[in-house]
PDB file of N, CA and C in Angstrom:
ATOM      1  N   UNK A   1     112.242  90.689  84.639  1.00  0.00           N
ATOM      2  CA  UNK A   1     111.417  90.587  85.826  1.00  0.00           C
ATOM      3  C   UNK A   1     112.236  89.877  86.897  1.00  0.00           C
ATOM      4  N   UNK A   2     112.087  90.464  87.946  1.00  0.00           N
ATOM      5  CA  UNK A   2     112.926  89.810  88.932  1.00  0.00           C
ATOM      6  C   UNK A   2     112.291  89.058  89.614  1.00  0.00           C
ATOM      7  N   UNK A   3     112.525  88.125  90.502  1.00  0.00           N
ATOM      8  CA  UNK A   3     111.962  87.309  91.656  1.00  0.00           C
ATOM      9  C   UNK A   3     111.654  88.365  92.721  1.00  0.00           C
ATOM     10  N   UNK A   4     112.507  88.200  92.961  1.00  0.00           N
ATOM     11  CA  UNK A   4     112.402  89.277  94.452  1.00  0.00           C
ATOM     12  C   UNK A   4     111.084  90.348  94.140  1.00  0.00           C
ATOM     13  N   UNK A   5     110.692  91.133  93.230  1.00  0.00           N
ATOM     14  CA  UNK A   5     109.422  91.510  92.971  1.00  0.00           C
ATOM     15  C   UNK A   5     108.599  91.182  92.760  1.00  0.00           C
ATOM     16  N   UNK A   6     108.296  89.897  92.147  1.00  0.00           N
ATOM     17  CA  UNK A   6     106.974  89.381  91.923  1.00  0.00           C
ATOM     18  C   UNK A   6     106.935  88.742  93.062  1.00  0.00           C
ATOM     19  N   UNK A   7     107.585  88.106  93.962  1.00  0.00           N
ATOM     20  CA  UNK A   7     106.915  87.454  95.164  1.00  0.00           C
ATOM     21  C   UNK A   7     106.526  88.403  96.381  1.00  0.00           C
ATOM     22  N   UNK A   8     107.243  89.642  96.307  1.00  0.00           N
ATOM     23  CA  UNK A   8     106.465  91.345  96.988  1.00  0.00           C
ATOM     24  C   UNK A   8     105.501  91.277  96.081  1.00  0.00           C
ATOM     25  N   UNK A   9     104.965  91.221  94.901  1.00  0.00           N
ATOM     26  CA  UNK A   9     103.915  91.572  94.399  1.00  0.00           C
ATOM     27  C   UNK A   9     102.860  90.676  94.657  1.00  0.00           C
ATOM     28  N   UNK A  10     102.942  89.381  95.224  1.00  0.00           N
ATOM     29  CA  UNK A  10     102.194  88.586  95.184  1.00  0.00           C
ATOM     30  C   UNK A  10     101.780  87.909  96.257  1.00  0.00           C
ATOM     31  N   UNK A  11     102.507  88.876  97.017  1.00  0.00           N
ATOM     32  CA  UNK A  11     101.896  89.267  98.735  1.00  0.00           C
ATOM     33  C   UNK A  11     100.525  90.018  98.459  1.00  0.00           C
ATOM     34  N   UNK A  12     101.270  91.027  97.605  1.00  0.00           N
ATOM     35  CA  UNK A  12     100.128  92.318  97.605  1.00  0.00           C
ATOM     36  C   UNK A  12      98.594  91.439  96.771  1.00  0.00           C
ATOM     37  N   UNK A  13      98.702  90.832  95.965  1.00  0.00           N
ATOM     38  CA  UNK A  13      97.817  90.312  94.959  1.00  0.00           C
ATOM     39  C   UNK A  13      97.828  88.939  94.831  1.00  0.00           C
ATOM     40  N   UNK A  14      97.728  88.030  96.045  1.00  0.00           N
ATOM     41  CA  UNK A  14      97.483  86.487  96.479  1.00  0.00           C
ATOM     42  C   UNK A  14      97.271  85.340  95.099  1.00  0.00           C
ATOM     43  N   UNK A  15      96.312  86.318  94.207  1.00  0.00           N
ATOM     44  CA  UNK A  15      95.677  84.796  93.068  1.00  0.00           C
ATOM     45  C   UNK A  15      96.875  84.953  92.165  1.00  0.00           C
ATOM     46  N   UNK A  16      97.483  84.431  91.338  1.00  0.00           N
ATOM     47  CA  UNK A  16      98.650  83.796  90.660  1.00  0.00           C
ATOM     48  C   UNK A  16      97.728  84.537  89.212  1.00  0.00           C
ATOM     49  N   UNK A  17      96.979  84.028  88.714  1.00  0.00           N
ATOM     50  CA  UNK A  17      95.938  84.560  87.834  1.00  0.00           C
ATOM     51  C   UNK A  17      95.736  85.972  87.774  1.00  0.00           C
ATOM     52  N   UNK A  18      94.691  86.592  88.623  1.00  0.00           N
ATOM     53  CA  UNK A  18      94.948  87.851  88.570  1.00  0.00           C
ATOM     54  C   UNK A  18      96.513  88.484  89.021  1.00  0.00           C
ATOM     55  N   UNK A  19      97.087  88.140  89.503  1.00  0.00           N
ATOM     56  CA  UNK A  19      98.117  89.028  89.397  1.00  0.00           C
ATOM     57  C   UNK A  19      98.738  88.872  87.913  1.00  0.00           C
ATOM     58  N   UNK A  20      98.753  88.201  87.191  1.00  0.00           N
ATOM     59  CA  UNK A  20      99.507  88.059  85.684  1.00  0.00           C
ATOM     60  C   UNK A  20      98.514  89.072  85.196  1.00  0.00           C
ATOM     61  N   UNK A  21      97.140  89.297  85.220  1.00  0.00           N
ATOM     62  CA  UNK A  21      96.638  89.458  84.522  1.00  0.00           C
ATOM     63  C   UNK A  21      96.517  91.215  84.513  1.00  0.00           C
ATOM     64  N   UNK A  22      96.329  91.797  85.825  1.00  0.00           N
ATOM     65  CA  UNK A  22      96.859  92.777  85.846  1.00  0.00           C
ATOM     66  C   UNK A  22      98.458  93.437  85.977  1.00  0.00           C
ATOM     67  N   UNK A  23      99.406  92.534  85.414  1.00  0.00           N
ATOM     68  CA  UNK A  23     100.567  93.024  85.115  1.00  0.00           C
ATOM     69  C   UNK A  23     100.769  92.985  83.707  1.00  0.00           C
ATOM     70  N   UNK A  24      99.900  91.886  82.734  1.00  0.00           N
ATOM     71  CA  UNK A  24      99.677  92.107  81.242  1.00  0.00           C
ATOM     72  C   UNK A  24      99.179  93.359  80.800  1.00  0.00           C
ATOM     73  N   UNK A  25      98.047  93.732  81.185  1.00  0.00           N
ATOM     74  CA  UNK A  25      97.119  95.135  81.006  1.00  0.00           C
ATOM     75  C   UNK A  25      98.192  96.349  81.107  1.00  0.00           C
ATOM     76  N   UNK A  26      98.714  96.323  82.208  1.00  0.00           N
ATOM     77  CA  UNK A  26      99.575  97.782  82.766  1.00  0.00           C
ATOM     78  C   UNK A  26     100.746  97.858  82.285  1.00  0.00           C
ATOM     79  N   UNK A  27     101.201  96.555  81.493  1.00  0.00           N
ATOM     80  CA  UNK A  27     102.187  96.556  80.443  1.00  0.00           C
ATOM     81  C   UNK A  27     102.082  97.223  79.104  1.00  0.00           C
ATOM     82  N   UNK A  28     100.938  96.265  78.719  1.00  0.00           N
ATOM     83  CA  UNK A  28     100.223  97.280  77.299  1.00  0.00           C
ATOM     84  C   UNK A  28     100.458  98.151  77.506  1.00  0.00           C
ATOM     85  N   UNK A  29      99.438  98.947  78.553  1.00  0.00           N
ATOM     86  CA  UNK A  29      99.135 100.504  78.631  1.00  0.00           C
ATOM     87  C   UNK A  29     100.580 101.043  78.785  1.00  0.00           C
ATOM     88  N   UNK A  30     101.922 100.769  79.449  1.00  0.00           N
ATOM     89  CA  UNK A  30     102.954 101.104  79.301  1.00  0.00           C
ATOM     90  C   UNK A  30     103.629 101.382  77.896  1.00  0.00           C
ATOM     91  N   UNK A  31     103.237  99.977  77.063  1.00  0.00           N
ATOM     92  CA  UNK A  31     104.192 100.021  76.259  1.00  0.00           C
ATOM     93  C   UNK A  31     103.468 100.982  74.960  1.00  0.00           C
ATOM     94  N   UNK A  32     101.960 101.261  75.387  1.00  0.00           N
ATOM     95  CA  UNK A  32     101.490 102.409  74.711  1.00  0.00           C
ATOM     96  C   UNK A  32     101.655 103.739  74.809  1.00  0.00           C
ATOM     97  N   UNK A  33     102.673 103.976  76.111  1.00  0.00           N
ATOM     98  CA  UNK A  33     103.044 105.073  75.874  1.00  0.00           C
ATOM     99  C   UNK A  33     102.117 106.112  77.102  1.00  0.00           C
ATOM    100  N   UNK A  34     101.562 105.000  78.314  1.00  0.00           N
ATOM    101  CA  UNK A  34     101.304 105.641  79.514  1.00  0.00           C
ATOM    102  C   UNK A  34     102.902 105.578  80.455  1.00  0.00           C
ATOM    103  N   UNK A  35     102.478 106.912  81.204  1.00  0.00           N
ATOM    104  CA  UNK A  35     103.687 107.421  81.798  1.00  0.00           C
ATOM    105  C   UNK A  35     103.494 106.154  83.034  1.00  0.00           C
ATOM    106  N   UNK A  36     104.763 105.778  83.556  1.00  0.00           N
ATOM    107  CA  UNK A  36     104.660 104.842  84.823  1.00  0.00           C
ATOM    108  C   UNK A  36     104.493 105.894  86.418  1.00  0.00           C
ATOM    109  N   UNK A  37     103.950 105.062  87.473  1.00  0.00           N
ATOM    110  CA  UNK A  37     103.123 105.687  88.320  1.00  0.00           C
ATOM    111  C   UNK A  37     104.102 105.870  89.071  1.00  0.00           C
ATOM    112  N   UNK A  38     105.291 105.109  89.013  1.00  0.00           N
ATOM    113  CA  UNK A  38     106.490 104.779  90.338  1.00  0.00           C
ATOM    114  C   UNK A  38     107.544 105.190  89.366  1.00  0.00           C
ATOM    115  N   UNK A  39     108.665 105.761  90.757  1.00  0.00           N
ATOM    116  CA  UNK A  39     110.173 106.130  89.745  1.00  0.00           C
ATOM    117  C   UNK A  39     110.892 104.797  89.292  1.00  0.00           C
ATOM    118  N   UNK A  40     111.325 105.381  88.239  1.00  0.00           N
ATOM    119  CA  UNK A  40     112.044 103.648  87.158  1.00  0.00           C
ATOM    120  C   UNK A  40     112.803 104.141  86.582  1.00  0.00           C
ATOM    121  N   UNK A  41     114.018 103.413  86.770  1.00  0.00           N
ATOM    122  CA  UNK A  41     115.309 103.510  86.315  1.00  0.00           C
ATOM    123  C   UNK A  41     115.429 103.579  84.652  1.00  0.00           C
ATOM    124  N   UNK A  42     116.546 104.525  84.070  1.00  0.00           N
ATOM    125  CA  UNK A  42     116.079 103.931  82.267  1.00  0.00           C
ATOM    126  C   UNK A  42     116.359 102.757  82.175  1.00  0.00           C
ATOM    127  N   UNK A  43     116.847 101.367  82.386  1.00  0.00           N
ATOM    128  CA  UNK A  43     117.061 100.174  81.980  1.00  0.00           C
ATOM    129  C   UNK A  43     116.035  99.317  82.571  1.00  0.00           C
ATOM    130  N   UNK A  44     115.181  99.539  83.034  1.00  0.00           N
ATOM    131  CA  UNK A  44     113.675  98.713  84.012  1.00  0.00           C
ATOM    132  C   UNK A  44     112.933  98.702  83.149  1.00  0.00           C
ATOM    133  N   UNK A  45     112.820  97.367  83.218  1.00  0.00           N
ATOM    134  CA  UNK A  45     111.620  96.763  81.609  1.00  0.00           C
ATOM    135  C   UNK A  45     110.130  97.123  82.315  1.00  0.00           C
ATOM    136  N   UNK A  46     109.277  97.179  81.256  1.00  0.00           N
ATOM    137  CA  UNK A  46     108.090  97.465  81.370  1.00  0.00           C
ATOM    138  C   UNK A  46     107.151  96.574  82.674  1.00  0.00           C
ATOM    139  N   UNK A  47     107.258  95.090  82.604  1.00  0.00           N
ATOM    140  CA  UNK A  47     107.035  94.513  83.783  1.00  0.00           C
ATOM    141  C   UNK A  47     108.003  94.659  84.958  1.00  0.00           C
ATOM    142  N   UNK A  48     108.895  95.303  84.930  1.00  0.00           N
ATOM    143  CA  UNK A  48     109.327  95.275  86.340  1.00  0.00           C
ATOM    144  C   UNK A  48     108.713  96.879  86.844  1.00  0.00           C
ATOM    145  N   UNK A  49     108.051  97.964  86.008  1.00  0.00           N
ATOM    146  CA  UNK A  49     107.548  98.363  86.516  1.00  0.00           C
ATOM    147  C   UNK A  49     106.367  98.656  86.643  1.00  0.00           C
ATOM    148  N   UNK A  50     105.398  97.197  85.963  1.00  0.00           N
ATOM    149  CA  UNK A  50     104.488  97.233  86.612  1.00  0.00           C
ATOM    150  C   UNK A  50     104.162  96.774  87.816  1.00  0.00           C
ATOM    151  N   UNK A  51     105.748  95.508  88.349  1.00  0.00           N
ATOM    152  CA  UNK A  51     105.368  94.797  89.607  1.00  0.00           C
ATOM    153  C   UNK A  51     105.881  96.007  90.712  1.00  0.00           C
ATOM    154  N   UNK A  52     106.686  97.247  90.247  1.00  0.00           N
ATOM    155  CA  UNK A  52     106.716  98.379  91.294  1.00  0.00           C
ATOM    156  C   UNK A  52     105.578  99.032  91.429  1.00  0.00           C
ATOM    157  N   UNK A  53     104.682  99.133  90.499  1.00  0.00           N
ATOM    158  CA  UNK A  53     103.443 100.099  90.994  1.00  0.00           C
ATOM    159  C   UNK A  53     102.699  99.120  91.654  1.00  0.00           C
ATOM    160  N   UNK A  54     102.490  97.840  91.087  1.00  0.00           N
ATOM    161  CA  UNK A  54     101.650  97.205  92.258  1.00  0.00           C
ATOM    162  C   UNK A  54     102.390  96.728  94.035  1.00  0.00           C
ATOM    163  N   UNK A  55     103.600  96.440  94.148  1.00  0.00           N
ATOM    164  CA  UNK A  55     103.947  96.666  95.640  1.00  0.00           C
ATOM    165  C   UNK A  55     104.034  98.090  96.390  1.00  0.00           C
ATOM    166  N   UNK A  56     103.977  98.899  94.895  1.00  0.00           N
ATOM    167  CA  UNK A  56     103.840 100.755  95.988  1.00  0.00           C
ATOM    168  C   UNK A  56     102.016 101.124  96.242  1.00  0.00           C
ATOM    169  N   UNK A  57     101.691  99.829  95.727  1.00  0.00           N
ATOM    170  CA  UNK A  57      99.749  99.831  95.750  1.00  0.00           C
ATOM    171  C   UNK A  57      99.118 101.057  94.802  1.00  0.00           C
ATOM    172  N   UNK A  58      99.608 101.255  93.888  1.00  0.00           N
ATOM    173  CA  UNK A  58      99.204 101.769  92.494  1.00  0.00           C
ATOM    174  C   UNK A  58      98.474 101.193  91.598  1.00  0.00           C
ATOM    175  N   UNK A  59      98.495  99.797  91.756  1.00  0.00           N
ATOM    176  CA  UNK A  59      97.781  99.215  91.323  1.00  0.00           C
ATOM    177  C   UNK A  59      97.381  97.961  92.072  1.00  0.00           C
ATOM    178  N   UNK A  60      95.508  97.997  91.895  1.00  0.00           N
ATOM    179  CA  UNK A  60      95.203  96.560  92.483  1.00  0.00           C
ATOM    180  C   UNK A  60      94.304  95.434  92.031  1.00  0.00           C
TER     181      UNK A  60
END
């Protein structure tokens, strides 16, 4: 997880709380084997692309 994305993400999603909390969820569902909403590199861990779908507002 990078800095530079979670503090874009946390523009988008102000409470510190909910934003963890919907980047836990959209992780699961990632690491269950939902397709990601935003393009991701093969080496981009599962939270870094959940903090891309939430600054492309894919998720809120």
């Amino acid at each position: 997880m990078t800095t530079q994305l979670l503090q874009e993400a946390s523009q988008i999603i102000p409470n510190p709380q909910l934003l963890i909390n919907v980047i836990s969820k959209r992780v699961r569902q990632l690491g269950l084997g939902h397709r990601p909403m935003v393009e991701a590199g093969p080496r981009a861990s599962l939270t870094d692309i959940a903090l891309k779908e939430i600054i492309a507002g894919k998720l809120t």
